[in-house]
Protein backbone atom coordinates (compact mmCIF):
# COMPACT_ATOMS: atom_id res chain seq x y z
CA UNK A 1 -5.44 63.13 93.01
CA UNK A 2 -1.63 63.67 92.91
CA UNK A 3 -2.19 67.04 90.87
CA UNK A 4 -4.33 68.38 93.67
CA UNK A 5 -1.89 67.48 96.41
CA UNK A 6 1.24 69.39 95.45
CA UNK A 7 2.27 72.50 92.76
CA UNK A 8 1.98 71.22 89.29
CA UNK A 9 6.25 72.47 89.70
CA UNK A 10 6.61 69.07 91.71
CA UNK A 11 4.46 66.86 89.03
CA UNK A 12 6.88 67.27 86.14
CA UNK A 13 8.14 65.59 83.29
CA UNK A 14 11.64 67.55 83.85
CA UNK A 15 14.73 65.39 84.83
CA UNK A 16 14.91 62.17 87.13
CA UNK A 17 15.00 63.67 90.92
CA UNK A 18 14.33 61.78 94.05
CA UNK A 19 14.27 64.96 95.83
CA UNK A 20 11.18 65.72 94.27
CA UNK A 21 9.43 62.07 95.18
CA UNK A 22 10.37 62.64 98.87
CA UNK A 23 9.17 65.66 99.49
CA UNK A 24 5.75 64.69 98.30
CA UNK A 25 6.06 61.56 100.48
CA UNK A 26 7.19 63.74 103.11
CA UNK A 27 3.65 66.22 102.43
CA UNK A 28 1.29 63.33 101.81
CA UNK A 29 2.55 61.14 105.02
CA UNK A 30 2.98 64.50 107.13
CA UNK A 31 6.84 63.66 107.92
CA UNK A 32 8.38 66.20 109.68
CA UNK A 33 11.96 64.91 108.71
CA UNK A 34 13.75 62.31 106.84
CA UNK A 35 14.21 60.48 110.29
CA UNK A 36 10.05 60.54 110.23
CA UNK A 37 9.69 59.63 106.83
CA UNK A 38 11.75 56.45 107.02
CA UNK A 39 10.10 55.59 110.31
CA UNK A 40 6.53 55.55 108.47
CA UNK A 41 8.00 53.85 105.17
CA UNK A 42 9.75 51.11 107.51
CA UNK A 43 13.34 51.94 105.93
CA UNK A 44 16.10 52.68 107.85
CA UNK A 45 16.68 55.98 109.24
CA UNK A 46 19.66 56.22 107.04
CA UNK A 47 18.41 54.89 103.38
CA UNK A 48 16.04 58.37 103.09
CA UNK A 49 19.48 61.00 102.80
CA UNK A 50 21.38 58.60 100.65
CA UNK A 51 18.06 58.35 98.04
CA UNK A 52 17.81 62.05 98.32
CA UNK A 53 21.79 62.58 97.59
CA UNK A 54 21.25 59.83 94.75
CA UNK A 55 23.95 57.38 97.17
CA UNK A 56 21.66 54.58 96.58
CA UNK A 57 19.13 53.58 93.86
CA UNK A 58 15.54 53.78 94.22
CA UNK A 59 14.14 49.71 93.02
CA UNK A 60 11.16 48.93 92.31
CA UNK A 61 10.74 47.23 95.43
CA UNK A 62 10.76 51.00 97.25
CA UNK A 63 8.48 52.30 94.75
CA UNK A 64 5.83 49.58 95.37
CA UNK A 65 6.47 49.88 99.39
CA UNK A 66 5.93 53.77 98.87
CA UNK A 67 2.78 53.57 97.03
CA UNK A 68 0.99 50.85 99.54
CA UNK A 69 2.43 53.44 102.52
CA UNK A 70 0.83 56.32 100.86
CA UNK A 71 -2.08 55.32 98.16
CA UNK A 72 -0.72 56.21 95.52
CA UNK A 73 -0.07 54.37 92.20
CA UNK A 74 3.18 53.06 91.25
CA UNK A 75 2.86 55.57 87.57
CA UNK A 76 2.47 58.75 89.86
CA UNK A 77 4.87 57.82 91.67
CA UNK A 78 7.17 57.99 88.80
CA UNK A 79 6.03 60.58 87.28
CA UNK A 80 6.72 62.48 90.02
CA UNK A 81 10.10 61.23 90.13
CA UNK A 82 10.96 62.35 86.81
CA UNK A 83 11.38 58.36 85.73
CA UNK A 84 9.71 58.82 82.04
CA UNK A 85 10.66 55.03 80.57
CA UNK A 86 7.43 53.24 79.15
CA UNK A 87 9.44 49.88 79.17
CA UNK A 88 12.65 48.02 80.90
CA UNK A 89 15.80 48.13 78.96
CA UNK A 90 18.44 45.26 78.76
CA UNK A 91 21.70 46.47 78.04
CA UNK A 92 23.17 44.54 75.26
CA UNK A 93 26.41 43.97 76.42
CA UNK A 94 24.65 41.33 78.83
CA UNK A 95 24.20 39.21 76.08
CA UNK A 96 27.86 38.36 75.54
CA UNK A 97 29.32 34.97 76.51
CA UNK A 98 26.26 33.75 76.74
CA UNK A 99 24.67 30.31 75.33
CA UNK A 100 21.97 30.55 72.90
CA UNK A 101 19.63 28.63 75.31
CA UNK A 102 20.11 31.13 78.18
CA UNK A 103 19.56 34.09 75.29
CA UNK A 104 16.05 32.54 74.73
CA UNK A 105 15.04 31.99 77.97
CA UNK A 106 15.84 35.51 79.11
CA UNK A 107 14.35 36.55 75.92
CA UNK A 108 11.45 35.15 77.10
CA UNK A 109 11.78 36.44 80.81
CA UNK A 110 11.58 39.81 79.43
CA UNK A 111 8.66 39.85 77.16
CA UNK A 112 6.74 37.88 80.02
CA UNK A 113 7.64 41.10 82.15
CA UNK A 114 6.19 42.88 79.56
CA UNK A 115 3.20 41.05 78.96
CA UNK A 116 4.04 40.15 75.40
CA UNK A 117 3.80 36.31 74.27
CA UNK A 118 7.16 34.85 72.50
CA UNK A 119 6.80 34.58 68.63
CA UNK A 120 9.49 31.75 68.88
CA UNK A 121 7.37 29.50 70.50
């Protein structure tokens, strides 16, 4: 569906742009503006220029409010974005100072995010 909606130039696997993401919002939603786009996303009028200028990340939270606003999935979404990660990353350096109990039990945060059972327990 997304594929017949824009250029296949918009549904790339080239670099991360948010640009790309809300102008296909902008097209599917028929926003006239950024002012209009926020307005039918619920967002403030301001959050739409700072994702587009990158002032301000785009969570997951936005991403799943984007796809219920428009009908598309989450993984087009992304695409379209130019996000290409198959799985969350936990920097390492998070792990320092920590206890070894608090190391397991996000250890086992994260591979409930990602669906995977704990071989420790």
């Amino acid at each position: 569906m997304v594929q017949q909606l824009l250029p296949t130039a918009a549904v790339n696997s080239g670099p991360y742009e948010p640009e790309n993401l809300l102008n296909f919002l902008q097209f599917l939603l028929g926003a006239a503006s950024d002012a209009a786009l926020a307005q039918r996303l619920e967002v403030t009028a301001a959050d739409i220029p700072l994702l587009r200028r990158r002032r301000i990340p785009l969570t997951g939270g936005m991403l799943i409010r984007m796809s219920d606003f428009c009908g598309v999935s989450v993984d087009a979404l992304r695409t379209i974005l130019g996000d290409r990660r198959s799985q969350m990353r936990v920097p390492q350096r998070r792990w320092r100072g920590t206890t070894e109990q608090a190391r397991q039990d996000a250890r086992r945060q994260v591979l409930a995010l990602r669906g995977k059972a704990d071989p420790g327990s």
